[in-house]
C-alpha atoms as a PDB file:
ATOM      1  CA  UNK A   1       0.000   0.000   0.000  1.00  0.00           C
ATOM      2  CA  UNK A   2       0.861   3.910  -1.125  1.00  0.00           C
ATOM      3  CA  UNK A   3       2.143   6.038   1.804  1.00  0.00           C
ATOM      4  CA  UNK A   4      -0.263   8.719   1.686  1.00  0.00           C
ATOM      5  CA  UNK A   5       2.277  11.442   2.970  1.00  0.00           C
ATOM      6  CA  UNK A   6       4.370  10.625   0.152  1.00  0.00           C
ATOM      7  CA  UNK A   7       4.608  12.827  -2.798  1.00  0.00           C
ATOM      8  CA  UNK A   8       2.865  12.310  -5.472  1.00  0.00           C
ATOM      9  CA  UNK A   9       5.005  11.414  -8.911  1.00  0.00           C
ATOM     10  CA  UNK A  10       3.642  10.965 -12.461  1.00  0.00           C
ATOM     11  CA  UNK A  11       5.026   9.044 -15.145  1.00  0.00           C
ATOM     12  CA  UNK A  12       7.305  12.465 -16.401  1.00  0.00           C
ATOM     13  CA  UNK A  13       8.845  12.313 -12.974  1.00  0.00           C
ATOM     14  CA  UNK A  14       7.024  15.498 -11.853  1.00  0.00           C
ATOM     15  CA  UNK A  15       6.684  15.775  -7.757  1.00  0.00           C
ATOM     16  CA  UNK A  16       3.189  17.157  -6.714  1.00  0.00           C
ATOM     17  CA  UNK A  17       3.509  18.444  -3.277  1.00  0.00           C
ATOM     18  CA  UNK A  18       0.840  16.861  -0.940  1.00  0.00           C
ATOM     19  CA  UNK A  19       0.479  20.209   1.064  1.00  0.00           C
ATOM     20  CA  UNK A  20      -0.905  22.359  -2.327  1.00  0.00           C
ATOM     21  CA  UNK A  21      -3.970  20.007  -3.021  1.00  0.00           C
ATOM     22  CA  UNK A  22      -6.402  21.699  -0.386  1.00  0.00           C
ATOM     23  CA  UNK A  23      -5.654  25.417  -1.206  1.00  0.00           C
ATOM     24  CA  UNK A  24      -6.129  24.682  -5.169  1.00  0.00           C
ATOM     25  CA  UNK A  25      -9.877  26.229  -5.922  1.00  0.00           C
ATOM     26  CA  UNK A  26     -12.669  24.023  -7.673  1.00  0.00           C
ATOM     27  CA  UNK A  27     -13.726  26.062 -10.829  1.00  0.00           C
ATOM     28  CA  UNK A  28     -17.004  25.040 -11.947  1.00  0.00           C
ATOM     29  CA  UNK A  29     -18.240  26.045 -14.877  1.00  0.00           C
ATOM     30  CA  UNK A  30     -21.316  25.619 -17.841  1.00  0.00           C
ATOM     31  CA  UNK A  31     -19.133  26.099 -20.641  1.00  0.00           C
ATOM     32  CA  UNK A  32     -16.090  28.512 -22.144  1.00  0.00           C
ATOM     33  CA  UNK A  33     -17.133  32.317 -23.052  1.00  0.00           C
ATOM     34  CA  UNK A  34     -14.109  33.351 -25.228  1.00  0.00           C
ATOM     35  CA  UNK A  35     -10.485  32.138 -26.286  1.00  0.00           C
ATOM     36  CA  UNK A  36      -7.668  33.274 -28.119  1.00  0.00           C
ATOM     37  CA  UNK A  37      -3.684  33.605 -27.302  1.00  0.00           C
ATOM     38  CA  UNK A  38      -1.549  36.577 -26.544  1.00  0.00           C
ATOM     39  CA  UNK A  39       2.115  36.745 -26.390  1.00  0.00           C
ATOM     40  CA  UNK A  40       2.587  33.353 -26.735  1.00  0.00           C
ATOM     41  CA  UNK A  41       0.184  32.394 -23.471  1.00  0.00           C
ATOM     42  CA  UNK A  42      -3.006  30.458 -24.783  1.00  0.00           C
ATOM     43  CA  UNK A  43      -6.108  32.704 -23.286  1.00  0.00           C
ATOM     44  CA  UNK A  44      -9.634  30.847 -22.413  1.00  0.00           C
ATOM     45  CA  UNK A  45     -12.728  32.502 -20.124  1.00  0.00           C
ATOM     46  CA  UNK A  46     -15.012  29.665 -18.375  1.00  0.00           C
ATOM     47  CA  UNK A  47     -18.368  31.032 -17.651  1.00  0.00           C
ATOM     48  CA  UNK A  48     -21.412  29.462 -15.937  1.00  0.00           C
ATOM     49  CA  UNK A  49     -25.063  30.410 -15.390  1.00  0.00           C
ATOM     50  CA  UNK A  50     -26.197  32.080 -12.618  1.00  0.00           C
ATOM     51  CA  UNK A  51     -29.677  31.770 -11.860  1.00  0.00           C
ATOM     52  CA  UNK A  52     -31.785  35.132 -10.495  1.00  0.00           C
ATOM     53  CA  UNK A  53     -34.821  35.322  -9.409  1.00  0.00           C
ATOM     54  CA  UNK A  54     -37.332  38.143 -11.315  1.00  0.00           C
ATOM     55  CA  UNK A  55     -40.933  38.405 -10.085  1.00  0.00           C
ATOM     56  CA  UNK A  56     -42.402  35.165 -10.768  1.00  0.00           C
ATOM     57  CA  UNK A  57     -39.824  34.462 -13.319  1.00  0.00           C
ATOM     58  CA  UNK A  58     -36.081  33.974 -13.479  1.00  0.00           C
ATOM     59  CA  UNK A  59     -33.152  35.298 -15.329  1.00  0.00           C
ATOM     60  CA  UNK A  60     -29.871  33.773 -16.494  1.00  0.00           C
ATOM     61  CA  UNK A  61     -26.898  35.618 -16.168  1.00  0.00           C
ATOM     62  CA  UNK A  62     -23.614  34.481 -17.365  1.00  0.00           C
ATOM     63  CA  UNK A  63     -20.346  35.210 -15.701  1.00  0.00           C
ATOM     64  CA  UNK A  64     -16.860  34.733 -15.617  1.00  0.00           C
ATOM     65  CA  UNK A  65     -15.638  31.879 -12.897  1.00  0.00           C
ATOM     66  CA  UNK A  66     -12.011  31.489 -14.710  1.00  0.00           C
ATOM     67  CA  UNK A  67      -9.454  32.512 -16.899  1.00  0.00           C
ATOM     68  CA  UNK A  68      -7.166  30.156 -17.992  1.00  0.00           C
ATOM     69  CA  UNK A  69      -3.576  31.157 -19.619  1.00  0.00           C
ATOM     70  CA  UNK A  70      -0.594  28.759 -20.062  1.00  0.00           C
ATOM     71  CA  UNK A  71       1.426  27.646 -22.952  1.00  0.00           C
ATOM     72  CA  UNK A  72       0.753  25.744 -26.002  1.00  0.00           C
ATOM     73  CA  UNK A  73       2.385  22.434 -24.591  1.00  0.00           C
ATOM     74  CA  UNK A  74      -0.139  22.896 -20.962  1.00  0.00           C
ATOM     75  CA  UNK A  75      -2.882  23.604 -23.208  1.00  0.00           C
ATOM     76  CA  UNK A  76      -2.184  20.252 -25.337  1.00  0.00           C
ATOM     77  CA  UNK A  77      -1.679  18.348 -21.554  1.00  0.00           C
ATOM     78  CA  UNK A  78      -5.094  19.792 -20.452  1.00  0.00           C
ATOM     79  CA  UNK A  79      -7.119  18.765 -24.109  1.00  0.00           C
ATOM     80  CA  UNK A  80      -5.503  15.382 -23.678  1.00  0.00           C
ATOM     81  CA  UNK A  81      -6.447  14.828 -20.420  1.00  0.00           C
ATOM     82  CA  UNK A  82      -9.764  16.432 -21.111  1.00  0.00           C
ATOM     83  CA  UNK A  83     -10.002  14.099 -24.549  1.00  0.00           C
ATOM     84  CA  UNK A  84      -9.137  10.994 -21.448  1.00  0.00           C
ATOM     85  CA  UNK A  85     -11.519  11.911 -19.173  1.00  0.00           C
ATOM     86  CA  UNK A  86     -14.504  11.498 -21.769  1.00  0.00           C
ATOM     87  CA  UNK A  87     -13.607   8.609 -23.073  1.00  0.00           C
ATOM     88  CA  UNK A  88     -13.412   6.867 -19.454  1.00  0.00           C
ATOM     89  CA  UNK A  89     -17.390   8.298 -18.979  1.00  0.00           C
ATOM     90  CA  UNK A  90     -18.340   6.995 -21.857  1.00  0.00           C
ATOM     91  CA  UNK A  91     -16.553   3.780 -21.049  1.00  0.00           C
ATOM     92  CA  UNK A  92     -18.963   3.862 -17.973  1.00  0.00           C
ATOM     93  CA  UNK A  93     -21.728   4.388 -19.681  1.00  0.00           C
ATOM     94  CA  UNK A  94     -21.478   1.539 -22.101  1.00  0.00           C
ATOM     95  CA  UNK A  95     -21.135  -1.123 -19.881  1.00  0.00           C
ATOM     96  CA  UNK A  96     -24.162  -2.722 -18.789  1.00  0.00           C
ATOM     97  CA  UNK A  97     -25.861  -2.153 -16.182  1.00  0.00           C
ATOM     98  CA  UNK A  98     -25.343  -5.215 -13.345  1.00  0.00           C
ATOM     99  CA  UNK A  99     -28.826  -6.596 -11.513  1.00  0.00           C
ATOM    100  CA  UNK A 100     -29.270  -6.644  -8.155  1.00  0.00           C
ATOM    101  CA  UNK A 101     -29.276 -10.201  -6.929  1.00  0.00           C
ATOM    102  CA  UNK A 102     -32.592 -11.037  -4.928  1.00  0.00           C
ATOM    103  CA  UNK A 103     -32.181 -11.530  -0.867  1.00  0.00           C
ATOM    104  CA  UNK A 104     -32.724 -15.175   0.241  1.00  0.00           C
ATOM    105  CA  UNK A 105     -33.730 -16.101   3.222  1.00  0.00           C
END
């Protein structure tokens, strides 16, 4: 079994240190607002609905909750991962679905 106060390694012999993974923010978001590049730096804007409540109605706002810059080679990392991810859902999905065995008694 792992130690889990060791540091975490990846394949590319990168160290993560153990001590950054509960100050890193969650960034939730509906779907990407903008991109482009400056400088170099690939540029994207993640934006998600907000909800507000008008009379008996309610309106959608969208705002910003990130901005992502970072270089052409983390940008290729992130769609690979990203291209990973999807194909391990729909991995999930396809499989059937097991039954629940009766209880006996």
């Amino acid at each position: 079994m792992a130690d889990p106060d060791a540091p975490a390694t990846n394949p590319g012999g990168v160290t993560i240190s153990t001590g950054s993974a509960e100050r890193a923010p969650f960034i939730y978001f509906d779907g990407v607002s903008c991109f482009g590049h400056h400088n170099g730096a690939i540029q994207i804007e993640l934006a998600a609905n907000l909800l507000l409540p008008v009379g008996p109605g309610v309106r959608v706002d969208v705002i910003q909750t990130g901005h992502i810059r970072c270089s052409p080679a983390a940008a290729i990392a992130l769609r690979e991962a990203l291209d990973k991810a999807l194909a391990m859902m729909q991995q999930g999905q396809q499989q059937p679905m097991e039954t629940i065995p009766a209880m006996k008694n």
